[in-house]
N, C-alpha and C. Protein backbone atom coordinates (compact mmCIF):
# COMPACT_ATOMS: atom_id res chain seq x y z
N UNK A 1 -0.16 5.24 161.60
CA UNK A 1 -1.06 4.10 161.56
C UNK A 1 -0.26 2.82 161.63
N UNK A 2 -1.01 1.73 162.29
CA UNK A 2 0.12 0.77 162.28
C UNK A 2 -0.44 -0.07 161.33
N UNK A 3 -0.12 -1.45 160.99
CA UNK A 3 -0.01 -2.79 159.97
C UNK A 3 -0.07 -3.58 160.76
N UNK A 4 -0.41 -4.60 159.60
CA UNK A 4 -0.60 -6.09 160.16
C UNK A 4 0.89 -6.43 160.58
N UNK A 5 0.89 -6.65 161.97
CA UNK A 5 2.45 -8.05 162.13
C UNK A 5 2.90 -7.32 162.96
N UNK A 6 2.32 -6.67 163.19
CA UNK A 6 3.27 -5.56 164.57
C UNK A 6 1.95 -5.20 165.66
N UNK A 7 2.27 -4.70 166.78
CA UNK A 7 1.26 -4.44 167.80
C UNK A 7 1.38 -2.54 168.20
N UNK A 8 -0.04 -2.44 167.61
CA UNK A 8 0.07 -0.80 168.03
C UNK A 8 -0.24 -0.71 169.54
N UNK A 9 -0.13 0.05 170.16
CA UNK A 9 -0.53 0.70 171.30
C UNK A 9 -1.73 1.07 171.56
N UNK A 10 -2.62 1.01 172.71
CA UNK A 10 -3.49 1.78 172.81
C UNK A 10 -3.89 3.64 173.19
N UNK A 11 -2.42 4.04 173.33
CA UNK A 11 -1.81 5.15 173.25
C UNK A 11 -1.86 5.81 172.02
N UNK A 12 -1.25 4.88 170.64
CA UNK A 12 -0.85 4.78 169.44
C UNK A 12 -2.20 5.62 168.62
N UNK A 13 -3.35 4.49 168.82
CA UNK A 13 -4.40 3.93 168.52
C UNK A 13 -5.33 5.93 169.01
N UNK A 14 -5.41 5.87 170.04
CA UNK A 14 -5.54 7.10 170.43
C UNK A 14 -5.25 8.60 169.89
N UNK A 15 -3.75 8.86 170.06
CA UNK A 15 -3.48 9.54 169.21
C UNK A 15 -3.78 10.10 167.60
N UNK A 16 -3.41 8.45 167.23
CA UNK A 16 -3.97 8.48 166.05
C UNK A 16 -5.27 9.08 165.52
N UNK A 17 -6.12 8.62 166.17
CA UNK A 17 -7.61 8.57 165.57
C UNK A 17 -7.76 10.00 166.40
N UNK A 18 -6.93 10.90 166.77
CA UNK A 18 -7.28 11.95 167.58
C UNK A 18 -7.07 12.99 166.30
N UNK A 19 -5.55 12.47 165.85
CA UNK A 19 -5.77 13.45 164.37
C UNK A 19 -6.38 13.35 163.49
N UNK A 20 -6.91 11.47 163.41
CA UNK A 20 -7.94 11.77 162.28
C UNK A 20 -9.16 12.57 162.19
N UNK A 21 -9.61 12.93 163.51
CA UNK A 21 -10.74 13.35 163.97
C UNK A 21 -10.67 14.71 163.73
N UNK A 22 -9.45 15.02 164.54
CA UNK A 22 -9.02 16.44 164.20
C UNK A 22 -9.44 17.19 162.72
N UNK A 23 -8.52 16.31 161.57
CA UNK A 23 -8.63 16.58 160.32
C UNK A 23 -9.76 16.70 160.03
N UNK A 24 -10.82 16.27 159.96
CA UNK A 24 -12.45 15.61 160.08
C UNK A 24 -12.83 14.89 160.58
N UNK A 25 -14.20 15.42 160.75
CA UNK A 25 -15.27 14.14 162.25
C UNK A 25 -16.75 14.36 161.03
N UNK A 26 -17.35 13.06 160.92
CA UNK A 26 -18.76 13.09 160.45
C UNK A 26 -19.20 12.29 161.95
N UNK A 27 -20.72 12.13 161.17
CA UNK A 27 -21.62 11.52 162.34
C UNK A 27 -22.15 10.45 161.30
N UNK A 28 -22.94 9.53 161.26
CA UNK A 28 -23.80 8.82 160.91
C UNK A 28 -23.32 7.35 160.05
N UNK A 29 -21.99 7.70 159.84
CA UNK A 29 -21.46 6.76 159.33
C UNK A 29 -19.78 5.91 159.49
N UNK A 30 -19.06 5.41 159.74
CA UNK A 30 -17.81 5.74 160.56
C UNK A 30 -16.67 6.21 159.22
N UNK A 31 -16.94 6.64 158.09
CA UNK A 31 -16.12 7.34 157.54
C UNK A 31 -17.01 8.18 156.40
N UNK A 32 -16.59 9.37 155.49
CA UNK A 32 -16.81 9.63 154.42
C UNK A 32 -15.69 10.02 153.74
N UNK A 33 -15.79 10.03 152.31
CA UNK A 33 -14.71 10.76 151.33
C UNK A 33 -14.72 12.13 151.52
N UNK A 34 -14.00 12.72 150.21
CA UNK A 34 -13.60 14.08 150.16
C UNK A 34 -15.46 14.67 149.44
N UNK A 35 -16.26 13.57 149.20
CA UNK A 35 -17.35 13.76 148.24
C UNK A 35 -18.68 13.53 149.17
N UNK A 36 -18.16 13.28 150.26
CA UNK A 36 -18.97 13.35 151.55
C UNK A 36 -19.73 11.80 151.43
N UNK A 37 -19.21 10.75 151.20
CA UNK A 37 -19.75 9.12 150.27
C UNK A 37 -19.62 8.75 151.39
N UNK A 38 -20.08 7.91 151.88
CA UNK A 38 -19.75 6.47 152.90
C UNK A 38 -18.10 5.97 152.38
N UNK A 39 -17.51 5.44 153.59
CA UNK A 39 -16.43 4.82 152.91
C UNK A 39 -15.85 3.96 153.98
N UNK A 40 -15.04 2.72 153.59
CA UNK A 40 -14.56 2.20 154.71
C UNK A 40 -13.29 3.43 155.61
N UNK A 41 -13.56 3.15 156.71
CA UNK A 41 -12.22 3.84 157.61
C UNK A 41 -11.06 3.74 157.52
N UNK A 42 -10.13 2.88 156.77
CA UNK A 42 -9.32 2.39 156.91
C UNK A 42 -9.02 2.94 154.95
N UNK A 43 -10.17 3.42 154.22
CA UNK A 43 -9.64 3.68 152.50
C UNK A 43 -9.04 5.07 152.37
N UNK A 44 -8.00 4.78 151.74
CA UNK A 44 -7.20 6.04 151.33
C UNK A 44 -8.04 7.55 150.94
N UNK A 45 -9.17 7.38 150.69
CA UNK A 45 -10.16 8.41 150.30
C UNK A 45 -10.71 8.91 151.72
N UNK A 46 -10.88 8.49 152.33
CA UNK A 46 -11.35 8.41 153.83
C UNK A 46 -10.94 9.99 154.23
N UNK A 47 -11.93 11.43 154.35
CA UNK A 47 -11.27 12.42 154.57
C UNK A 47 -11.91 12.44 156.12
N UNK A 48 -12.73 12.30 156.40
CA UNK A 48 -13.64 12.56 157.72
C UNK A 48 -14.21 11.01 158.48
N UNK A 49 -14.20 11.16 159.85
CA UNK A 49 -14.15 9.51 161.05
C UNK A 49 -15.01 10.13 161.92
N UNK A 50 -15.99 9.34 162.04
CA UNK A 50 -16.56 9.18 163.26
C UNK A 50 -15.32 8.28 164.19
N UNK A 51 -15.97 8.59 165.64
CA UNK A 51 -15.12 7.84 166.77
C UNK A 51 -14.69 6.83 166.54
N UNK A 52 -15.51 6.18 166.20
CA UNK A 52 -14.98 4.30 165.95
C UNK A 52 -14.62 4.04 165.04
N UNK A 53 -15.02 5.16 163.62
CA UNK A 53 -14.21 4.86 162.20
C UNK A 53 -12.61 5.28 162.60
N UNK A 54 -12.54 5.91 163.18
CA UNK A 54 -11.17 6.87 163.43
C UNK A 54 -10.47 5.95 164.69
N UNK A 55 -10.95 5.29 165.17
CA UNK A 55 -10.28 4.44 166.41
C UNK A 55 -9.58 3.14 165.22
N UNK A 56 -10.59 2.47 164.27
CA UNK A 56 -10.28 1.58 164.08
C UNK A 56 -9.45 2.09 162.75
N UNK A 57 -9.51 2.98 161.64
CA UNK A 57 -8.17 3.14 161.31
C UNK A 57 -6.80 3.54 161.93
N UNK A 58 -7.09 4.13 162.70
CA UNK A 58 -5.50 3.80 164.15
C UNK A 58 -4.76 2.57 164.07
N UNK A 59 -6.12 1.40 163.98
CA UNK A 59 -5.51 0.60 164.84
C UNK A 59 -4.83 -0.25 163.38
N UNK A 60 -5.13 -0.03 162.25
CA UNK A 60 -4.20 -0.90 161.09
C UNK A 60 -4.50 -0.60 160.13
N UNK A 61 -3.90 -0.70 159.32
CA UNK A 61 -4.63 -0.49 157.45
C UNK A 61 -4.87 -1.69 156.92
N UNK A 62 -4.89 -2.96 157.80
CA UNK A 62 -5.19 -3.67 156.83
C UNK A 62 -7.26 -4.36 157.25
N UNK A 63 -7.92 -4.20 156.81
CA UNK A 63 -9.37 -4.57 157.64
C UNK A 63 -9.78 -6.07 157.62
N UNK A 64 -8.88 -6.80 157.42
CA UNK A 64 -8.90 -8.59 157.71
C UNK A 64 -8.72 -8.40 159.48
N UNK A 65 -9.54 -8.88 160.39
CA UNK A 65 -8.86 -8.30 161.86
C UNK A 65 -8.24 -9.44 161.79
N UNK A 66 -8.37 -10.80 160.90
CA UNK A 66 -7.72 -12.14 161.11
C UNK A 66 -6.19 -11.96 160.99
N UNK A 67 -5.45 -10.83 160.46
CA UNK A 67 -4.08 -10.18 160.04
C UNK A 67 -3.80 -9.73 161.48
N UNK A 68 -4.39 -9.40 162.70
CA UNK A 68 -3.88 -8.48 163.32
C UNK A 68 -3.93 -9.81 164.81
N UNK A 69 -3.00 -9.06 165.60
CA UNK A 69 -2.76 -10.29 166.96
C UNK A 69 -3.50 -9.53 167.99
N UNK A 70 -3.81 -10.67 168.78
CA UNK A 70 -4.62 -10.29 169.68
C UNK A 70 -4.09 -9.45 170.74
N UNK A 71 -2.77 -9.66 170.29
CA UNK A 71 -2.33 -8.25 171.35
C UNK A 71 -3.04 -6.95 170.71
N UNK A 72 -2.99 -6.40 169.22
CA UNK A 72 -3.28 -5.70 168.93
C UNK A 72 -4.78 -4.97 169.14
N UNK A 73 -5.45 -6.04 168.85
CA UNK A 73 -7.17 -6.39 169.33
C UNK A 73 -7.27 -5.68 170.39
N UNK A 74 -6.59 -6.51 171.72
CA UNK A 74 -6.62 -6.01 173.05
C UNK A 74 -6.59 -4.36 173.10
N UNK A 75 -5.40 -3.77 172.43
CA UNK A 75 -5.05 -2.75 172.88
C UNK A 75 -6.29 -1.95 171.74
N UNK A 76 -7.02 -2.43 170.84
CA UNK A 76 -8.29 -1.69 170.58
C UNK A 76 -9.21 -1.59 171.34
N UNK A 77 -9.37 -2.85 172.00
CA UNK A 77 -10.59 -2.58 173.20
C UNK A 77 -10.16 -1.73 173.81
N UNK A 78 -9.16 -1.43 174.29
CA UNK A 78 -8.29 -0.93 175.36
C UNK A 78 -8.94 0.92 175.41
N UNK A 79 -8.20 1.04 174.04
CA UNK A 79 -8.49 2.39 173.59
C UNK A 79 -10.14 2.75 173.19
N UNK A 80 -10.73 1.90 173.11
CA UNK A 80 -11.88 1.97 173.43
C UNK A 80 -12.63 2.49 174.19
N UNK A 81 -12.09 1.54 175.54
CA UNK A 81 -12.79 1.46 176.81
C UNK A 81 -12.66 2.28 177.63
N UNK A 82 -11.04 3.24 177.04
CA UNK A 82 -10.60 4.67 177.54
C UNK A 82 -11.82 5.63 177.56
N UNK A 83 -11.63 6.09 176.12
CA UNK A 83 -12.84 6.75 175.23
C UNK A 83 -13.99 6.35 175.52
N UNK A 84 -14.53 5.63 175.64
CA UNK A 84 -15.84 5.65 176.52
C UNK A 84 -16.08 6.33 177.61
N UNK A 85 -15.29 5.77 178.56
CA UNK A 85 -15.33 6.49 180.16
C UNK A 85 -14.85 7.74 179.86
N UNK A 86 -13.89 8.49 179.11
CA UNK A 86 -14.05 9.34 178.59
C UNK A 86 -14.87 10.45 178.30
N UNK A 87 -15.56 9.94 177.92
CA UNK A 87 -16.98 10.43 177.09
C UNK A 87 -17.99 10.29 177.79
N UNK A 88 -18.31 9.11 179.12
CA UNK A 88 -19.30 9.10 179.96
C UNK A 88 -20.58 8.49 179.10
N UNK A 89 -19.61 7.62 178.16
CA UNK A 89 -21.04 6.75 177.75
C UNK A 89 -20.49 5.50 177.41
N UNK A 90 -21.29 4.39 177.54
CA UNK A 90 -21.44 3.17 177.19
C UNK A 90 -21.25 2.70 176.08
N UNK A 91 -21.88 3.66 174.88
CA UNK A 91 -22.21 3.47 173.44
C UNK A 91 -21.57 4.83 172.57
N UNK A 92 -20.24 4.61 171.88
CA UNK A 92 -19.68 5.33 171.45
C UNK A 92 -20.54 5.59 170.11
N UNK A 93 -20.57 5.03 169.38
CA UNK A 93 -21.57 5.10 168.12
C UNK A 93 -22.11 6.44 168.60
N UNK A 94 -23.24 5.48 169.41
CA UNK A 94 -24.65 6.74 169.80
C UNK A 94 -23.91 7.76 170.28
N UNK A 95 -23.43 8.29 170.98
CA UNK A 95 -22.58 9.39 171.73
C UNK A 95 -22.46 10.10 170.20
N UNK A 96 -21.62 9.65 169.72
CA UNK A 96 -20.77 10.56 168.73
C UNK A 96 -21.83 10.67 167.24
N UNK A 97 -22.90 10.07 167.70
CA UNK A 97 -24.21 10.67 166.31
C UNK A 97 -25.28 11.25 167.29
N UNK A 98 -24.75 11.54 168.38
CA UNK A 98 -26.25 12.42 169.01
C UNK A 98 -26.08 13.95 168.57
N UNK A 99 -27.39 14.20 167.90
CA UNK A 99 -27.90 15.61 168.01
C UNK A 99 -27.00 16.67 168.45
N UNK A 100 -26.60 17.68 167.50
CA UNK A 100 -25.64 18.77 168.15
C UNK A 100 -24.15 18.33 169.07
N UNK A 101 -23.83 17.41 168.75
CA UNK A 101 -22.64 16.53 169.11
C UNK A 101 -21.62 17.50 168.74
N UNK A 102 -20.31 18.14 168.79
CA UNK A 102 -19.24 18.76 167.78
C UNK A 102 -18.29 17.67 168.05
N UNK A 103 -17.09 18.50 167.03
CA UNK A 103 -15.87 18.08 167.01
C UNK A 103 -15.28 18.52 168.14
N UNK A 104 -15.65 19.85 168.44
CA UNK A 104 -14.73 19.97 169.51
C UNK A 104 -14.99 19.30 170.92
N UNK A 105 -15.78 18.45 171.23
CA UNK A 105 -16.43 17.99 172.18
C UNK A 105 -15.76 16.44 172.05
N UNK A 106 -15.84 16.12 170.92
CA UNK A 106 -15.02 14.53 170.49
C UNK A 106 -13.63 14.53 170.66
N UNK A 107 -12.96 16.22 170.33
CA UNK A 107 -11.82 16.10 170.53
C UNK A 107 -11.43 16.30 172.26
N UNK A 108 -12.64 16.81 173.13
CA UNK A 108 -11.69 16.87 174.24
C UNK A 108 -11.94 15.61 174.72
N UNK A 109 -12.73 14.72 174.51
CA UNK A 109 -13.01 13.54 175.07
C UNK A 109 -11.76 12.94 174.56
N UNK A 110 -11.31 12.68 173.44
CA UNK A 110 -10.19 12.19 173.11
C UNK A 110 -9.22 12.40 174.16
N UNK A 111 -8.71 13.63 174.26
CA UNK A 111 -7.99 14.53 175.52
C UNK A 111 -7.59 13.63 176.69
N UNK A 112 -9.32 13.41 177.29
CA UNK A 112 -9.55 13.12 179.28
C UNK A 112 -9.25 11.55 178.49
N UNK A 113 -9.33 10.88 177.30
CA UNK A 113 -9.14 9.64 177.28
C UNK A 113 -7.53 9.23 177.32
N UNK A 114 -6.47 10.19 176.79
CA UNK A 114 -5.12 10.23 176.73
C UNK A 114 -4.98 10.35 178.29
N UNK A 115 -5.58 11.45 178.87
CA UNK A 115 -5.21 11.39 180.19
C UNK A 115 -5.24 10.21 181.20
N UNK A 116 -6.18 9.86 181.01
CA UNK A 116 -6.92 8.60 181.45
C UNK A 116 -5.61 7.69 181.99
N UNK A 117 -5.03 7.84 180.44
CA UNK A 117 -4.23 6.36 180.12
C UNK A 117 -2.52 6.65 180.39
N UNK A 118 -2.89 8.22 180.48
CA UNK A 118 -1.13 8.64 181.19
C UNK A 118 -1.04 8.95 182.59
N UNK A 119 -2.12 8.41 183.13
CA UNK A 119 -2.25 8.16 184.92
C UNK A 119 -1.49 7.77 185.48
């Protein structure tokens, strides 16, 4: 995971949130605990990420985005915009809380999104 003051990758960012996903994926909320709670993405309790909870702890531990440079920003959209086209949708949220959605389906999208970006 990266920190404030440095610039992760959108590679980085990717990866990352590929194992978080790995480890656990919920739907409906972008993180839960070990107690299945709502939680921010980025809190040490944080056992399970939706897509975008799990993209955006990638991208820093700290959740001020005012801490992070816009290079860093960039390369969130970035990894974003992978994962979308990826995924063949517009709206990652919705994608990754639709009905009968899996993990293993989030994880290969993750996959064609690494590929994407090692073109």
């Amino acid at each position: 995971m990266g920190g404030a003051g440095r610039t992760v990758t959108a590679k980085q960012i990717l990866f990352g949130a590929r194992e978080l996903v790995h480890e656990g994926w919920c739907q409906g909320v972008d993180a839960r605990d070990a107690r299945g709670q709502r939680c921010a993405p980025w809190n040490r309790d944080a056992r399970r990420w939706s897509v975008l909870g799990a993209l955006v702890a990638s991208e820093g531990e700290d959740p001020d985005v005012r801490a992070h440079s816009s290079a860093s920003v960039a390369e969130l959209g970035h990894a974003v915009a992978l994962l979308a086209e990826a995924a063949g949708t517009r709206t990652l949220q919705a994608w990754n809380d639709e009905p009968g959605r899996t993990r293993d389906e989030v994880l290969v999208a993750f996959d064609r999104a690494l590929a994407l970006l090692l073109r």
